[in-house]
Protein backbone atom coordinates (compact mmCIF):
# COMPACT_ATOMS: atom_id res chain seq x y z
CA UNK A 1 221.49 3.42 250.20
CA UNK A 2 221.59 0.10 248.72
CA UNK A 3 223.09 -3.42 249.11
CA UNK A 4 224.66 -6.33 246.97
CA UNK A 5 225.91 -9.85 247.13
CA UNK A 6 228.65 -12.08 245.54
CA UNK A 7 229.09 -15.67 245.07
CA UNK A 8 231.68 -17.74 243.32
CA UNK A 9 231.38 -21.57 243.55
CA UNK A 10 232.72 -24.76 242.24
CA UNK A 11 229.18 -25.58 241.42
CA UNK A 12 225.98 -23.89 240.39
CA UNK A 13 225.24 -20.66 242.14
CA UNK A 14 222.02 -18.99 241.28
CA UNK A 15 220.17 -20.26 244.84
CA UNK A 16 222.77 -18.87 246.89
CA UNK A 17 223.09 -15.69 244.06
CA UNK A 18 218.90 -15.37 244.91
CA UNK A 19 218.64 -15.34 248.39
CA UNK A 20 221.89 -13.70 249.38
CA UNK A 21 220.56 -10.88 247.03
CA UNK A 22 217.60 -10.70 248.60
CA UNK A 23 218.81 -10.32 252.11
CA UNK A 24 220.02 -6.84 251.52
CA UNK A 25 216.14 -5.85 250.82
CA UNK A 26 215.99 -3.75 253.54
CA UNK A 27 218.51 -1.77 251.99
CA UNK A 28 217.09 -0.22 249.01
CA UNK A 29 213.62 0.23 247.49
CA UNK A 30 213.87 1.27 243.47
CA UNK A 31 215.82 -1.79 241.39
CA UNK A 32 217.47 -5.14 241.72
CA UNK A 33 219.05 -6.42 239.28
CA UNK A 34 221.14 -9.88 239.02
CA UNK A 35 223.95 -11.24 236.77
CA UNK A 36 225.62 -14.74 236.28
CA UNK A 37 228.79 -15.47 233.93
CA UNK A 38 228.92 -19.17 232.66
CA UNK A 39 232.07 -19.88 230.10
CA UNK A 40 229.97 -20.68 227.13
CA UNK A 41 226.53 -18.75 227.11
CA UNK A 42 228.30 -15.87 228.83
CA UNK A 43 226.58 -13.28 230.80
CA UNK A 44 222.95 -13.53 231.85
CA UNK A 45 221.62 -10.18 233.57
CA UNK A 46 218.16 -9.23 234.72
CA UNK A 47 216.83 -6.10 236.36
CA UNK A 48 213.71 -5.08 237.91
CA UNK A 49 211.81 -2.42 239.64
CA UNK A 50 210.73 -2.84 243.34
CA UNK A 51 208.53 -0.01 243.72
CA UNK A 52 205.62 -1.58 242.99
CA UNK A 53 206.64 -5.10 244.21
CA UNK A 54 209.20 -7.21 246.05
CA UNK A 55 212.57 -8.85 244.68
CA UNK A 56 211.69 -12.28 245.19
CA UNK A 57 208.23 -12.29 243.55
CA UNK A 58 210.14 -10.17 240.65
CA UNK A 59 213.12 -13.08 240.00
CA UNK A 60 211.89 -15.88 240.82
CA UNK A 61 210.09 -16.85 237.87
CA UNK A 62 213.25 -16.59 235.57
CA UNK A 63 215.65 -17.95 238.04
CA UNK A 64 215.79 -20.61 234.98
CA UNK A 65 217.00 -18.50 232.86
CA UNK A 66 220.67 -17.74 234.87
CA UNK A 67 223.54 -20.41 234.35
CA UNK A 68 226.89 -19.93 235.72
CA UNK A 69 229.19 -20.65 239.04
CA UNK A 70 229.50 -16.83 239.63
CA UNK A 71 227.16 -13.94 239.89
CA UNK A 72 226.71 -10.47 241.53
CA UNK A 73 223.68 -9.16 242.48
CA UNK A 74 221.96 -5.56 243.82
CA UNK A 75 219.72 -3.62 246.02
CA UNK A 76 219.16 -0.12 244.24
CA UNK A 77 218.19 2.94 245.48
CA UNK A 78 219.57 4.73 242.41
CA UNK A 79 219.75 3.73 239.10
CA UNK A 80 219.20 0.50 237.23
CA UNK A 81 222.30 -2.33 237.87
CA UNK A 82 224.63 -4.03 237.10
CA UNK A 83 225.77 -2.80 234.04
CA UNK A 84 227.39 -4.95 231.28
CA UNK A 85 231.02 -3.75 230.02
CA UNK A 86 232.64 -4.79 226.72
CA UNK A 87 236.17 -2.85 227.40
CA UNK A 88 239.57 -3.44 226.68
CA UNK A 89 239.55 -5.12 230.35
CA UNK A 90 237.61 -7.96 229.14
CA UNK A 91 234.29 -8.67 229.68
CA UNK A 92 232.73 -7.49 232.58
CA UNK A 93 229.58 -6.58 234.80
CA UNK A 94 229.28 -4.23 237.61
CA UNK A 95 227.03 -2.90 240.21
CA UNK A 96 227.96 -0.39 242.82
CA UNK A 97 226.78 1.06 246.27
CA UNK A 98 227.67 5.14 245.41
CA UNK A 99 226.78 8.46 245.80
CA UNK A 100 228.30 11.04 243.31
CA UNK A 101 227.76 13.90 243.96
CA UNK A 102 229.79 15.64 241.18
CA UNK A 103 228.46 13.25 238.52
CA UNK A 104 227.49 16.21 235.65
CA UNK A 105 231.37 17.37 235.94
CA UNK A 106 232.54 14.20 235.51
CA UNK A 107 230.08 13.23 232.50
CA UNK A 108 231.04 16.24 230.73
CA UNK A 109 234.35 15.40 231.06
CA UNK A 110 234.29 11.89 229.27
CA UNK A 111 232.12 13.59 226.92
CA UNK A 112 234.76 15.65 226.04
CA UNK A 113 236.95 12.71 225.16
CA UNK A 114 234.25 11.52 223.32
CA UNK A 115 232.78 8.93 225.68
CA UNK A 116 229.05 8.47 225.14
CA UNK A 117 226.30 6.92 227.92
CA UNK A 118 224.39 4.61 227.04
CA UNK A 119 222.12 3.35 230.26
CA UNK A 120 219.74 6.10 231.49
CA UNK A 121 217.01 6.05 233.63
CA UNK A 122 214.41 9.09 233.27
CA UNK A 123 216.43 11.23 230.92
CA UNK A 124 219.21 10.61 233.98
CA UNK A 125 222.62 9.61 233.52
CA UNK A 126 223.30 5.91 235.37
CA UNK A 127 225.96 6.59 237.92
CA UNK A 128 227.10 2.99 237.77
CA UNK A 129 227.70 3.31 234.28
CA UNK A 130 229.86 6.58 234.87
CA UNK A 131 231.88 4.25 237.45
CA UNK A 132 232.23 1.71 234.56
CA UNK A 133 233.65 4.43 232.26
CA UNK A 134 235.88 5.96 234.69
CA UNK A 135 236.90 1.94 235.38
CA UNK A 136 237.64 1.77 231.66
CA UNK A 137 239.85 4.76 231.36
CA UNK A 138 242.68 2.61 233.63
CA UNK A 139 244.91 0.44 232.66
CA UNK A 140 244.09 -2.27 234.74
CA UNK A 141 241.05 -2.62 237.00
CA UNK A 142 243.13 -1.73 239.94
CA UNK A 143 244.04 1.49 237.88
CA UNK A 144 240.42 1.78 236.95
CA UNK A 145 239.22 1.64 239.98
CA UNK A 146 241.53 3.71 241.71
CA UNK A 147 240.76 6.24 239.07
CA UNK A 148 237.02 6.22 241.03
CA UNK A 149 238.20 6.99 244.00
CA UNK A 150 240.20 10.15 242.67
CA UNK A 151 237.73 11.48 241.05
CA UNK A 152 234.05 11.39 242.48
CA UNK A 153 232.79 13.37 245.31
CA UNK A 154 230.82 11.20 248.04
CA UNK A 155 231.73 7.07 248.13
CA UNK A 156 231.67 4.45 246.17
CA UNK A 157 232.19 0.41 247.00
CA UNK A 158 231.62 -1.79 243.87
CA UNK A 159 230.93 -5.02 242.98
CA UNK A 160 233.22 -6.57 239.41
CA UNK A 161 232.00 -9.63 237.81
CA UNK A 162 234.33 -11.15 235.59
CA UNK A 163 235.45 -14.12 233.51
CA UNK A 164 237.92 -14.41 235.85
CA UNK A 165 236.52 -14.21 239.23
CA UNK A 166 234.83 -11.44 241.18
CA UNK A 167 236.75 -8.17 242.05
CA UNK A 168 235.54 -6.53 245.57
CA UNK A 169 236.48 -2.75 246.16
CA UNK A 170 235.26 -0.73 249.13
CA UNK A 171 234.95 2.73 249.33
CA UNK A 172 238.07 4.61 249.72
CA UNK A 173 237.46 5.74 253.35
CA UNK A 174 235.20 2.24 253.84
CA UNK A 175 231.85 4.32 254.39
CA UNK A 176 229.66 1.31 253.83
CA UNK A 177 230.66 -2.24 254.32
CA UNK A 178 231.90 -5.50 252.48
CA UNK A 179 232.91 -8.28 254.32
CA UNK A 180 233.87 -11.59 252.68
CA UNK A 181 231.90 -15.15 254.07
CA UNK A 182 233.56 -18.76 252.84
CA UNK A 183 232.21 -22.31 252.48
CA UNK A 184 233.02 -25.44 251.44
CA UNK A 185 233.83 -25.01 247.52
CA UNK A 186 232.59 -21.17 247.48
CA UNK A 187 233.20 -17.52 248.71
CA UNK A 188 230.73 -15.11 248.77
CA UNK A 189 231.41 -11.30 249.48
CA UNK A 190 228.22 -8.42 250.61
CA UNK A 191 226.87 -5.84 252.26
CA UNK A 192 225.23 -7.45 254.63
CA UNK A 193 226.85 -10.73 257.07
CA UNK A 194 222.46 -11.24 256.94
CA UNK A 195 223.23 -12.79 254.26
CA UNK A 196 225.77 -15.37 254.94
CA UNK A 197 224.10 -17.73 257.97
CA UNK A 198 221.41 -19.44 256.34
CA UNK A 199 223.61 -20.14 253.00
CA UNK A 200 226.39 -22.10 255.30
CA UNK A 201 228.44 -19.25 255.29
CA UNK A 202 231.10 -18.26 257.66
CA UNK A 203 232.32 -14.55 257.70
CA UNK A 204 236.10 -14.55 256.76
CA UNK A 205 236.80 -10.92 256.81
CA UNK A 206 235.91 -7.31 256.62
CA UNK A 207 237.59 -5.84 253.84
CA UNK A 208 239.53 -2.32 254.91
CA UNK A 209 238.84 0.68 253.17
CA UNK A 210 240.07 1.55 249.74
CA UNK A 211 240.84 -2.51 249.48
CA UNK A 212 240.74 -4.45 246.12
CA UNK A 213 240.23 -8.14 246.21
CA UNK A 214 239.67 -11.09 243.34
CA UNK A 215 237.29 -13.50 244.99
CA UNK A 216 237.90 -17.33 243.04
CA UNK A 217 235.55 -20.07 244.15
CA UNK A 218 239.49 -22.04 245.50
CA UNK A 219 240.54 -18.26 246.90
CA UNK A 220 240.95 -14.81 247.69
CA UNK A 221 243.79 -12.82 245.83
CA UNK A 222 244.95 -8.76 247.32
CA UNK A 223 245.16 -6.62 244.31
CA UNK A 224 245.65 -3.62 246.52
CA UNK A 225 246.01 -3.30 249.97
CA UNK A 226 243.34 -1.08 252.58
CA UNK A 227 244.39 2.53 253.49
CA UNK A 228 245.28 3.52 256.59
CA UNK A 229 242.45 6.06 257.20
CA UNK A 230 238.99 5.23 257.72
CA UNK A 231 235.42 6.73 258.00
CA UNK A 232 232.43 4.04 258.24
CA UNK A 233 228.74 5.15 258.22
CA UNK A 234 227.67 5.43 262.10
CA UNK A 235 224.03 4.86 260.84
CA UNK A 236 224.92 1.64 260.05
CA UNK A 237 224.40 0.58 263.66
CA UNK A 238 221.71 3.36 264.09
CA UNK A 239 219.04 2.91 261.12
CA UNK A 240 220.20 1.02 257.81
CA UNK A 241 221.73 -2.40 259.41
CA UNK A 242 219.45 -5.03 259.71
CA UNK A 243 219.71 -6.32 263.64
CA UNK A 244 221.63 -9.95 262.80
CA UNK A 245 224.26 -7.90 260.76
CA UNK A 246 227.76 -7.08 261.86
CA UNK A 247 229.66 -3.90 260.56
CA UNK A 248 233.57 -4.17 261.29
CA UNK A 249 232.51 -7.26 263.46
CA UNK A 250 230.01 -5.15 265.73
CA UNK A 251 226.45 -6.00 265.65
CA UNK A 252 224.33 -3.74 264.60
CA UNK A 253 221.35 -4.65 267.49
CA UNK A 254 224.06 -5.16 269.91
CA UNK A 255 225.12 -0.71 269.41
CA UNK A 256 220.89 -0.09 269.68
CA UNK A 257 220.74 -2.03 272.87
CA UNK A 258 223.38 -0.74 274.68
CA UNK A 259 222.72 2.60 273.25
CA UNK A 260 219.40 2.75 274.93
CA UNK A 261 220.45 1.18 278.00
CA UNK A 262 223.17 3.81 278.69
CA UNK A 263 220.32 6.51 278.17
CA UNK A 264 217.69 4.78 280.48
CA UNK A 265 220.23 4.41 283.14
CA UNK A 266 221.21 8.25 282.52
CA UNK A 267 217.21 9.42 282.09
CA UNK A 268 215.11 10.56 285.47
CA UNK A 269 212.06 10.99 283.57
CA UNK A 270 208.99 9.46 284.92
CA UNK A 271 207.18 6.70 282.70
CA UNK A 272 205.25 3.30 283.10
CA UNK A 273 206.61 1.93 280.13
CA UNK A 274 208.75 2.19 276.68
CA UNK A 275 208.04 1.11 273.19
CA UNK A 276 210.30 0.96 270.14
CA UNK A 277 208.75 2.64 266.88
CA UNK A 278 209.26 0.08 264.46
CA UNK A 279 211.86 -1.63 263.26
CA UNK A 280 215.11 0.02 263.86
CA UNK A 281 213.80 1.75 267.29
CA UNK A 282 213.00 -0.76 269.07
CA UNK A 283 216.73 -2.29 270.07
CA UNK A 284 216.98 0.86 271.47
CA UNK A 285 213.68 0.46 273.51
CA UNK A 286 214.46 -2.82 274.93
CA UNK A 287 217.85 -1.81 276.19
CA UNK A 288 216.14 1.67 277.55
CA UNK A 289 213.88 -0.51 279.30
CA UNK A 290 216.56 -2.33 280.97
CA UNK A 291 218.07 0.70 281.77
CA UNK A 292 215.39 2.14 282.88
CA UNK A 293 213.29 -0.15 284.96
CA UNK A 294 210.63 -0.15 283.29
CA UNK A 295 208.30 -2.92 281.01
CA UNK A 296 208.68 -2.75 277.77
CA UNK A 297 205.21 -2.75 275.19
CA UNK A 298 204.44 -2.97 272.07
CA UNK A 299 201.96 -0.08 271.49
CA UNK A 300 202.97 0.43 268.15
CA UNK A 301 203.27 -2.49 265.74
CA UNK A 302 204.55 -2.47 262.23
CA UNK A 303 201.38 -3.79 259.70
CA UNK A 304 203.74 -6.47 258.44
CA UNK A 305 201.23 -8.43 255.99
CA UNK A 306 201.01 -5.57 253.21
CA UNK A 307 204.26 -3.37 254.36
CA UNK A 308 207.36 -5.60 255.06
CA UNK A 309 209.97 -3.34 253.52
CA UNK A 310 210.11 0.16 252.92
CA UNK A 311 207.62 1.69 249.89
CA UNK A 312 208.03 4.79 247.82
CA UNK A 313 205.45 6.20 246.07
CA UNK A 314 206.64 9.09 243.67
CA UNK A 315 204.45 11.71 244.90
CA UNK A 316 204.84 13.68 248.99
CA UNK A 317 201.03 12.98 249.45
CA UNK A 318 200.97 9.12 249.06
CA UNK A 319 204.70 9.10 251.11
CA UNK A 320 203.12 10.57 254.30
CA UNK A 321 200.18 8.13 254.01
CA UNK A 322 202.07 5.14 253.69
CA UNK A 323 204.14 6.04 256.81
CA UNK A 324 200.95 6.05 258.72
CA UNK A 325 199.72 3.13 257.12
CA UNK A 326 202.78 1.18 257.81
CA UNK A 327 202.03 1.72 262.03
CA UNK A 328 199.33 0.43 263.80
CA UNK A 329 199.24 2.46 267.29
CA UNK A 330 197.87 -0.28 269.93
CA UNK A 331 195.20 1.97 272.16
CA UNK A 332 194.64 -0.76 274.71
CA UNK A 333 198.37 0.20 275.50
CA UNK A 334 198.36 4.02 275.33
CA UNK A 335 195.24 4.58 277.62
CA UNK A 336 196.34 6.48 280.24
CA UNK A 337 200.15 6.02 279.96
CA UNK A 338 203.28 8.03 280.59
CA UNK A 339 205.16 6.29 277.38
CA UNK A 340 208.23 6.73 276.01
CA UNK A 341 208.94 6.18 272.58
CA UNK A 342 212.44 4.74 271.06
CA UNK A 343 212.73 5.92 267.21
CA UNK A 344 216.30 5.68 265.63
CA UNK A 345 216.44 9.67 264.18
CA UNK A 346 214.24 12.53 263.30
CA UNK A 347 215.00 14.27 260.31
CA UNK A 348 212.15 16.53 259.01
CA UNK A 349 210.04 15.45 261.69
CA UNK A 350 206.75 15.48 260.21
CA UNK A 351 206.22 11.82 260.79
CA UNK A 352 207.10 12.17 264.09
CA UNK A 353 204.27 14.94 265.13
CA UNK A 354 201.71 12.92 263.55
CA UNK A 355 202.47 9.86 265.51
CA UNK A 356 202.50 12.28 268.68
CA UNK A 357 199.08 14.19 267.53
CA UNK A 358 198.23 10.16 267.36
CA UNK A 359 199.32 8.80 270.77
CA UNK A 360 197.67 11.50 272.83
CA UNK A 361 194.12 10.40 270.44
CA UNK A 362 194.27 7.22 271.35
CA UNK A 363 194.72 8.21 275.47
CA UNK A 364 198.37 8.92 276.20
CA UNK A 365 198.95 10.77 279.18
CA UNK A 366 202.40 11.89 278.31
CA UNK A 367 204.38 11.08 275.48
CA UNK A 368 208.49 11.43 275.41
CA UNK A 369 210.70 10.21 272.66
CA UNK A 370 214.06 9.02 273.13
CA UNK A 371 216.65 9.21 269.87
CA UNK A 372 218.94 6.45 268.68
CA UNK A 373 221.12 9.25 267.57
CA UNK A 374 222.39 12.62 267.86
CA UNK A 375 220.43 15.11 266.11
CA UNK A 376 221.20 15.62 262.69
CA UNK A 377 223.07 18.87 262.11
CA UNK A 378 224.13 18.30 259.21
CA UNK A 379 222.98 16.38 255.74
CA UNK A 380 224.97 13.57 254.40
CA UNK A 381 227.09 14.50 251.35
CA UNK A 382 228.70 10.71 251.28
CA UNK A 383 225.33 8.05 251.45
CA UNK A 384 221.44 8.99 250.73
CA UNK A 385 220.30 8.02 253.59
CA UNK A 386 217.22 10.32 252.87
CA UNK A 387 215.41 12.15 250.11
CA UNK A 388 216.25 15.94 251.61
CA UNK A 389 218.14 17.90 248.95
CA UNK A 390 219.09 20.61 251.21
CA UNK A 391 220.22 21.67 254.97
CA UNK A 392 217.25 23.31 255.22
CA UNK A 393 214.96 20.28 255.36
CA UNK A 394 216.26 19.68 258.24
CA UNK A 395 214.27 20.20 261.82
CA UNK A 396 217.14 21.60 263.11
CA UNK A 397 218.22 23.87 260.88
CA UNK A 398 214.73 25.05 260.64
CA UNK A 399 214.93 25.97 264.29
CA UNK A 400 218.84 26.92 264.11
CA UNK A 401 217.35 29.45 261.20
CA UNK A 402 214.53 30.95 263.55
CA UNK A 403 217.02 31.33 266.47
CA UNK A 404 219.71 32.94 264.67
CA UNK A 405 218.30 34.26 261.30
CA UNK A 406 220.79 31.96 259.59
CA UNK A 407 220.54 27.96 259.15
CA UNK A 408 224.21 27.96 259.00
CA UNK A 409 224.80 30.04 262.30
CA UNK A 410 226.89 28.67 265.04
CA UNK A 411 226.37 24.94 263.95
CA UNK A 412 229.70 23.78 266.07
CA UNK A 413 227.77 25.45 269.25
CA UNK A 414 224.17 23.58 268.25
CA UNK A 415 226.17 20.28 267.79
CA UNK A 416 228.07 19.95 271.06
CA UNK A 417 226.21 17.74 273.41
CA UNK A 418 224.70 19.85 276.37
CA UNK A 419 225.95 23.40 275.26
CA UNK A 420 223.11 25.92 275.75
CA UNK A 421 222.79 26.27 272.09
CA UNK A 422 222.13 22.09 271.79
CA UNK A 423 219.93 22.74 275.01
CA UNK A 424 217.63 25.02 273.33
CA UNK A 425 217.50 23.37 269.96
CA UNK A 426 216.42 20.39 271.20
CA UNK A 427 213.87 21.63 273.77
CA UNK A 428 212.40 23.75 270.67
CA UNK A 429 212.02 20.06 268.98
CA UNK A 430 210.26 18.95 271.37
CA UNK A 431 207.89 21.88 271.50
CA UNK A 432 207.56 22.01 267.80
CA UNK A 433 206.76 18.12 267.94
CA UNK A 434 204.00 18.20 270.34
CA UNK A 435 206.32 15.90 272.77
CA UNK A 436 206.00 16.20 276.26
CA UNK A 437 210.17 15.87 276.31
CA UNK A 438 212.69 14.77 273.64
CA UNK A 439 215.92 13.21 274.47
CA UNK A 440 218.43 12.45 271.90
CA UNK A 441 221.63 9.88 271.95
CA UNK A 442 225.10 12.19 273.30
CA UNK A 443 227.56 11.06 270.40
CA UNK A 444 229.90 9.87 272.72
CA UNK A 445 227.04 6.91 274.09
CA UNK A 446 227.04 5.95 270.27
CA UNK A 447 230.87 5.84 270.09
CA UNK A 448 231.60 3.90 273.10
CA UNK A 449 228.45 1.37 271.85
CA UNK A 450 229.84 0.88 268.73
CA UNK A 451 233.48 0.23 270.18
CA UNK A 452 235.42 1.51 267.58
CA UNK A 453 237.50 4.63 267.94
CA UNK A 454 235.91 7.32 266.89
CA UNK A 455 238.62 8.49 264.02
CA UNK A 456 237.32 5.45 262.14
CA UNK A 457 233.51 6.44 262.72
CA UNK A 458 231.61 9.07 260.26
CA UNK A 459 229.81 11.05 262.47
CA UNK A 460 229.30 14.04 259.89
CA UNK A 461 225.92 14.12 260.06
CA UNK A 462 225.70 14.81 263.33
CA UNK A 463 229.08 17.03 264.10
CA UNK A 464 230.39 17.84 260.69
CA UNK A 465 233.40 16.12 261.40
CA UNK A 466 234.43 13.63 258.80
CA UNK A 467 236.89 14.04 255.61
CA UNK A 468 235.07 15.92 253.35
CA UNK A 469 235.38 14.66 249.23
CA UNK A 470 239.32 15.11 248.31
CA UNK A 471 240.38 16.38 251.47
CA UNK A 472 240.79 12.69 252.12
CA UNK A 473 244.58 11.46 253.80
CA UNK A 474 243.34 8.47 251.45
CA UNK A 475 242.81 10.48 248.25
CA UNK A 476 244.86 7.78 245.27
CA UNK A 477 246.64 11.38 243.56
């Protein structure tokens, strides 16, 4: 996915630049990159790669070398940012949380008007820099940027450093976040409200989706005002956010626990105790365990020393290893136990089966998982929240496929909570998981969790539902 961070100050503002860039970590696991404006040396921009290291052990060595009272700052999971812009708009940097899905269309296109790219990464165009040139082509940024949201297919919200403040613009239907934090003599504007308490911070505001704003150390100016229509990431709450962060004001450990504690309640399975698989499963555990009545244990613990954020490797192989490096099962724990184990989704499942095949090694009597989520019907054509490149990667269109002859057979029947379709599919997961049951979260748990309504949710991944590219109420034409 990705994260970044803002900060415009009266005063020097690489500290608060550092950390507040590094608290969206747990967002992204390729680049980082950071860039300060001062009005006489200019711009001063550094990026990295993180998969072979950490952002702070990357920067801070040349922390030094950035001077200025404004910066921006990412978390990649794409290409290399921010990008620096010499345009008729001025001077300018940019960095961007996106996925463009149509990006070869739209490159040939500004070929054909005899743009050029500059900024690749493995013979790869830089999708940040095709937002820059698509910025370019307006007349103003608000133009420019508006000009984005006509023309790619998935989302983009974008960071603007300028010599004239920092420009904020969320995604047209607000599928990720920004929200806007304020102290004495600065503003500051992220992914993540992480972020903001331990740099003085106070949150301000969400901005709404399809907003532009000019963040100035003295103030906050509305280029363009939010849409009306609205589709934020559910796995936000579910997987990405980190547990302190708030998304539209709702905390993010606040939707796990109540999530699970709705499904304990609800569950009559029989078990002497729950663990979470870390990190993002285990709100859910301890509010199943209230639910539920039962203790909650750590039998699996994240190996925190050596793997404190997610890790990468290129190759399949060295992927599925570091997964099982990453957890520790506790045996002590598992002897003999009925467990249940909270994990936030299960997408191909193959991690999954090997922690089962794992558990019942180490002693487990039974072994049940319990899902954050609904299961995932669908792929996600707006955010990467995982490396599958087709439907078919999926578990359940794997099983949907051997049911039906067809992955794409009756999907509205195997995505309605409790039909007989859904029944099956899920009981077949279970089977083909080695799980003694599986339970996921019913979608309408995770709406009334989350509090919003659930026209302003994305749910696509799970139901389909959500405005699909330009058949957006929101689209700028």
């Amino acid at each position: 996915m990705g994260g970044f961070f803002g900060t415009i100050s009266v005063k020097e503002c690489i500290n608060d630049l550092f950390y507040g860039t590094d608290y969206n970590s747990h967002l992204g696991t390729k680049r980082a990159g950071m860039v300060t404006f001062d009005a006489e040396k200019g711009f001063s921009r550094s990026i990295h790669s993180l998969e072979r290291d950490y952002f702070r052990s990357r920067f801070e060595s040349e922390l030094h070398t950035f001077v200025g009272r404004s910066g921006i700052g990412v978390i990649s999971d794409t290409d290399p940012q921010p990008i620096l812009v010499n345009s008729h708009l001025g001077r300018y940097a940019v960095v961007t949380v996106a996925k463009v899905n149509n990006m070869r269309e739209i490159a040939d296109e500004l070929l054909a008007e005899r743009m050029h790219f500059s900024e690749m990464s493995a013979n790869n165009i830089n999708q940040t820099e095709l937002i820059a040139l698509l910025i370019n082509m307006g007349n103003t940024f608000t133009d420019g940027i508006n000009l984005v949201y006509k023309k790619i297919k998935g989302s983009c919200s974008m960071l603007i450093l300028t010599e004239d403040g920092i420009i904020a613009a969320r995604d047209a239907l607000g599928r990720t976040s920004i929200v806007i934090g304020q102290k004495e003599g600065a503003h500051c504007v992220t992914t993540e409200t992480t972020s903001m308490p331990n740099l003085d911070y106070k949150v301000v505001r969400d901005l709404g989706p399809g907003e532009i704003v000019r963040l100035r150390a003295d103030g906050i100016e509305v280029m363009q005002r939010p849409f009306k229509c609205e589709q934020i990431c559910s796995f936000l709450w579910v997987y990405y956010g980190f547990p302190a962060s708030d998304y539209l004001g709702v905390n993010s450990e606040y939707v796990r626990e109540e999530s699970g504690k709705v499904m304990g309640a609800e569950d009559n399975t029989e078990a002497d105790c729950v663990c979470g698989i870390p990190d993002s499963g285990v709100g859910m555990a301890i509010g199943y365990a209230e639910g539920h009545n039962i203790p909650y244990k750590r039998a699996v613990l994240k190996y925190t020393p050596t793997w404190p954020r997610s890790f990468t490797p290129g190759q399949q192989s060295q992927r599925n290893l570091v997964a099982k490096m990453k957890l520790i099962p506790n045996g002590a724990l598992l002897k003999d136990q009925r467990m249940v184990f909270c994990d936030d989704s299960i997408v191909r499942g193959t991690q999954l089966r090997d922690n089962v095949r794992e558990f019942y090694d180490y002693g487990a009597k039974e072994v049940h998982a319990r899902i954050s989520c609904p299961p995932l019907v669908y792929s996600c054509p707006f955010i990467g929240f995982t490396s599958s490149k087709s439907d078919l990667e999926l578990i359940t269109r794997q099983v949907i496929k051997d049911f039906e002859g067809d992955p794409n057979a009756k999907l509205e029947e195997y995505a309605r909570t409790n039909s007989p379709e859904y029944k099956r599919m899920v009981e077949e997961i279970g089977r083909r998981l080695g799980l003694t049951s599986v339970k996921f979260n019913k979608i309408e748990t995770l709406i009334k969790a989350i509090g919003l309504p659930k026209c302003r949710i994305c749910t696509h991944c799970f139901d389909g539902s959500s405005y699909y590219f330009q058949d957006s109420p929101n689209d700028p034409s």
